[in-house]
C-alpha atoms as a PDB file:
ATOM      1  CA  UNK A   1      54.570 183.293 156.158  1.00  0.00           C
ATOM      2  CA  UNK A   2      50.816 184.180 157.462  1.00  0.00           C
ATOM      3  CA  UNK A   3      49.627 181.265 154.647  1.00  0.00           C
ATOM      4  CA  UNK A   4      52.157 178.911 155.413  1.00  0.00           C
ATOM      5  CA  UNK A   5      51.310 179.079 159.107  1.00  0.00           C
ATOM      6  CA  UNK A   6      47.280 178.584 157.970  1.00  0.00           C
ATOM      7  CA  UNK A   7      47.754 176.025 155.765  1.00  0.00           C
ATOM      8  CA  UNK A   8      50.302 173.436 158.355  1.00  0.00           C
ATOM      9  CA  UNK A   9      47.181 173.090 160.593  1.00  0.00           C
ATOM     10  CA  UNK A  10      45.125 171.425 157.531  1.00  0.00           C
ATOM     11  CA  UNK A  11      48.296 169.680 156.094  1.00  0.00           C
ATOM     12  CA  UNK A  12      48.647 168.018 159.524  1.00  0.00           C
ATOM     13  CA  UNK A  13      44.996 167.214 159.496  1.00  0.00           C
ATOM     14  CA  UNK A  14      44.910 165.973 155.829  1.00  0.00           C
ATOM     15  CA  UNK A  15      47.633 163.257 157.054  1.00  0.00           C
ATOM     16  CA  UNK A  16      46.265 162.723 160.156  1.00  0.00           C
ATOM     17  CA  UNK A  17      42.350 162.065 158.367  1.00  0.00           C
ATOM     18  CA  UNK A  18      44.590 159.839 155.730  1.00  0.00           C
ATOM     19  CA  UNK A  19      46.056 157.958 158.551  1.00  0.00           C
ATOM     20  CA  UNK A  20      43.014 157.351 160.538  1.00  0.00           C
ATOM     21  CA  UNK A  21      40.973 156.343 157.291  1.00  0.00           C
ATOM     22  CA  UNK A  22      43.421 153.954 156.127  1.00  0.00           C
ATOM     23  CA  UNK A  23      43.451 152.289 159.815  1.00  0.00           C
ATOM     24  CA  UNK A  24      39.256 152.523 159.304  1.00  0.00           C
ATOM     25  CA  UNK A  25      39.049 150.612 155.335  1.00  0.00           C
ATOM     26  CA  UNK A  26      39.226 147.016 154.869  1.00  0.00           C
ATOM     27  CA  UNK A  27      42.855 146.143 156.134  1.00  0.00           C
ATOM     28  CA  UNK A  28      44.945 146.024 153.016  1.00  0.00           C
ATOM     29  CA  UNK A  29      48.691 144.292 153.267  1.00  0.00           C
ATOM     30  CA  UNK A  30      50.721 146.428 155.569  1.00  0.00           C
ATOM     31  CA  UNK A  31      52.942 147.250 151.811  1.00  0.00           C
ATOM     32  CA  UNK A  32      49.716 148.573 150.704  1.00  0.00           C
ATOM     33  CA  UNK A  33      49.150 150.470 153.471  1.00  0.00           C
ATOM     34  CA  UNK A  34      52.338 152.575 153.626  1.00  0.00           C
ATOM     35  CA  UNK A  35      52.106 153.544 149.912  1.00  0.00           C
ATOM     36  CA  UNK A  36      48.974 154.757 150.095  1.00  0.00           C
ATOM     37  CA  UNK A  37      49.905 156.782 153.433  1.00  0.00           C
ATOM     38  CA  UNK A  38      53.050 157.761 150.773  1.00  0.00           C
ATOM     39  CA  UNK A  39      49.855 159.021 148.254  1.00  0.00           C
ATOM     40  CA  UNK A  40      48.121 160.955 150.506  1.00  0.00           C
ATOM     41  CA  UNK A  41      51.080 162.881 152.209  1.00  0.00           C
ATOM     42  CA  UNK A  42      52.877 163.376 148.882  1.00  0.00           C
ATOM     43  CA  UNK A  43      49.070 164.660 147.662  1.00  0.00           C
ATOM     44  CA  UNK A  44      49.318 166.567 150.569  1.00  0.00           C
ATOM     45  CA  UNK A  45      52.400 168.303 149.928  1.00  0.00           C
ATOM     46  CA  UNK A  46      51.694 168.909 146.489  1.00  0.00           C
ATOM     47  CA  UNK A  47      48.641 170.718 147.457  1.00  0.00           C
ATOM     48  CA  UNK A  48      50.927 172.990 149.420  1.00  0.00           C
ATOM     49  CA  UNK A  49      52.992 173.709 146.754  1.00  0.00           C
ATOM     50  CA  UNK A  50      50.586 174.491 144.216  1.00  0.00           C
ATOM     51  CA  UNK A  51      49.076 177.314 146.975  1.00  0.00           C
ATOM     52  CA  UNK A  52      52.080 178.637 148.487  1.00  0.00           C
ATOM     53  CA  UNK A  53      53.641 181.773 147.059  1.00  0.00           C
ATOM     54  CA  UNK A  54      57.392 182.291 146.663  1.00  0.00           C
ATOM     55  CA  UNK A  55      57.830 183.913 149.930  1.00  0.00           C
ATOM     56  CA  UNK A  56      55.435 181.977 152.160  1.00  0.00           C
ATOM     57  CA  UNK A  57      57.493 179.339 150.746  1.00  0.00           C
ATOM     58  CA  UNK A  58      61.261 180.658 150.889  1.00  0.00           C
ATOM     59  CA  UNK A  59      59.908 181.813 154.569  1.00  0.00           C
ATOM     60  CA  UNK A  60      58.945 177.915 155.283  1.00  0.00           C
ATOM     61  CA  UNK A  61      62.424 176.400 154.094  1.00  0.00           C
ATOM     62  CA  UNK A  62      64.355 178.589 156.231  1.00  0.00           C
ATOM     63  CA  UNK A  63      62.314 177.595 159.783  1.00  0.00           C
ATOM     64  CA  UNK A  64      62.189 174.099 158.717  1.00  0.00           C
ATOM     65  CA  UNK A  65      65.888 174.707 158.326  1.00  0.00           C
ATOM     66  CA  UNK A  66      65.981 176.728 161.555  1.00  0.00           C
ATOM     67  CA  UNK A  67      64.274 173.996 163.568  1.00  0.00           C
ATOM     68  CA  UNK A  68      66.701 171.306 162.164  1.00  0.00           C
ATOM     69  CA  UNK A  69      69.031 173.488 163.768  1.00  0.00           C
ATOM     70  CA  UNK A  70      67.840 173.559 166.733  1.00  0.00           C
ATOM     71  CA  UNK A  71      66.981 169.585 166.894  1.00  0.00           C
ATOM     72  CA  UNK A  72      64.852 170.460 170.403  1.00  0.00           C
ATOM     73  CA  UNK A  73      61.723 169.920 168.778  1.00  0.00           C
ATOM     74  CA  UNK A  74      59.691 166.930 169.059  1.00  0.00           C
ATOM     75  CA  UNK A  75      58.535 165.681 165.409  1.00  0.00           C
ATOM     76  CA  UNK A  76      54.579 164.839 166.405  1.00  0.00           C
ATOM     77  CA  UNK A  77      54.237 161.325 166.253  1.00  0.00           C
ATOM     78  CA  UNK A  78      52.716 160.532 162.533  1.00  0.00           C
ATOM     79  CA  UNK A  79      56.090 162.177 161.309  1.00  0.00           C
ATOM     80  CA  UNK A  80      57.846 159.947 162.837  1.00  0.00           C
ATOM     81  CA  UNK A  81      56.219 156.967 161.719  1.00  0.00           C
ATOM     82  CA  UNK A  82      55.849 158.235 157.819  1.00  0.00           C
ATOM     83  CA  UNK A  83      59.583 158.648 158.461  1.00  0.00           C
ATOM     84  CA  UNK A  84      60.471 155.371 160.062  1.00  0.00           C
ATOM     85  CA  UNK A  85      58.102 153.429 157.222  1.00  0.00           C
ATOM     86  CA  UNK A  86      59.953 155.704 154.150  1.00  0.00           C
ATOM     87  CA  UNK A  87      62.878 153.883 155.996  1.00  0.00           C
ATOM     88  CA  UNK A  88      61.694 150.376 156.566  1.00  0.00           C
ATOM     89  CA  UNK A  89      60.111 150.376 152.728  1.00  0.00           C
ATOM     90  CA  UNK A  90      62.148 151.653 150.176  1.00  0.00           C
ATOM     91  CA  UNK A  91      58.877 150.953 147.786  1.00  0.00           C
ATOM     92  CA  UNK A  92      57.142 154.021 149.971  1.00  0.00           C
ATOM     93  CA  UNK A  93      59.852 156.210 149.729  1.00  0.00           C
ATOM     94  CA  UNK A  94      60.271 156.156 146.117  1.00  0.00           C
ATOM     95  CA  UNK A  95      56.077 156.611 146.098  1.00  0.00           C
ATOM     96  CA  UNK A  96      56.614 159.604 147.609  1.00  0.00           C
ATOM     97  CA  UNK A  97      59.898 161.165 146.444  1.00  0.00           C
ATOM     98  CA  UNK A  98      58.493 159.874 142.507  1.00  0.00           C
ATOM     99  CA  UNK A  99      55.272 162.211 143.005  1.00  0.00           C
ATOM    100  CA  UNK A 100      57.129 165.547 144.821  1.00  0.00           C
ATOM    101  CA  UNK A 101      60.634 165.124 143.606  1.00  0.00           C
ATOM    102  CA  UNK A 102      59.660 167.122 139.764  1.00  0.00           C
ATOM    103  CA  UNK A 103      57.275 169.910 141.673  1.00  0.00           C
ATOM    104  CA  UNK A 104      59.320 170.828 144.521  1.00  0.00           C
ATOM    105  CA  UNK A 105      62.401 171.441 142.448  1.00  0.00           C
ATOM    106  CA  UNK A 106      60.393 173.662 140.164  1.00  0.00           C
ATOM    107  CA  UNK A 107      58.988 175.674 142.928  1.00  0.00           C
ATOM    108  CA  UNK A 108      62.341 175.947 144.480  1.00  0.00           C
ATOM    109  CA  UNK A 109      63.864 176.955 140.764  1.00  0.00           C
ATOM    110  CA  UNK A 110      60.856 179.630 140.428  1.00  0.00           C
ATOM    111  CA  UNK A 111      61.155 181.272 143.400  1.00  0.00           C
ATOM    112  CA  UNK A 112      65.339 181.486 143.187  1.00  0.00           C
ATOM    113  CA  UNK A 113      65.763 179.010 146.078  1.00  0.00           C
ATOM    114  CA  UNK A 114      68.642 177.132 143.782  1.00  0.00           C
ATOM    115  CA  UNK A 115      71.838 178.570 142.957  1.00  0.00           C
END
């Protein structure tokens, strides 16, 4: 859990780097835009799988699971708006579910999170 707790603080800043470069380049189409956003959190995410052991990572589904629970937290802001544009452009959501969808069910299958 100790490693899961270090590493949110640098996933959060990956995507929040990501965010602000993309907003810095050469202003792409707005499509363009949201799929690369899709890259970099999927990349991301990825990252954090590939790093994670089996219990940092069975310990991480269950308070993501625990705070869905509770639905008092706020999601910070650049959730929300990967969310909301996963929503809006079904091209960015299939970005980022085509990259994680194959890695996270093998991590979940290795460390007996499946039934």
């Amino acid at each position: 859990m100790q490693h899961y707790q270090r590493l949110l603080p640098q996933l959060t800043s990956l995507i929040i780097i990501g965010l602000l470069a993309t907003s810095i380049q050469a202003q792409p189409p707005a499509q363009e835009r949201q799929e690369q956003l899709a890259e970099m959190a999927a990349d991301a995410v990825l990252r954090m799988l590939n790093t994670t052991s089996c219990e940092d990572f069975s310990g991480m589904m269950q308070k993501m699971k625990q705070r869905r629970a509770q639905q008092n937290d706020k999601e910070p802001p650049f959730k929300e708006r990967f969310r909301q544009a996963t929503k809006r452009h079904p091209e960015v959501r299939r970005t980022f579910i085509n990259k994680i969808a194959g890695p996270l069910a093998n991590k979940m299958l290795d460390c007996g999170l499946v039934p």
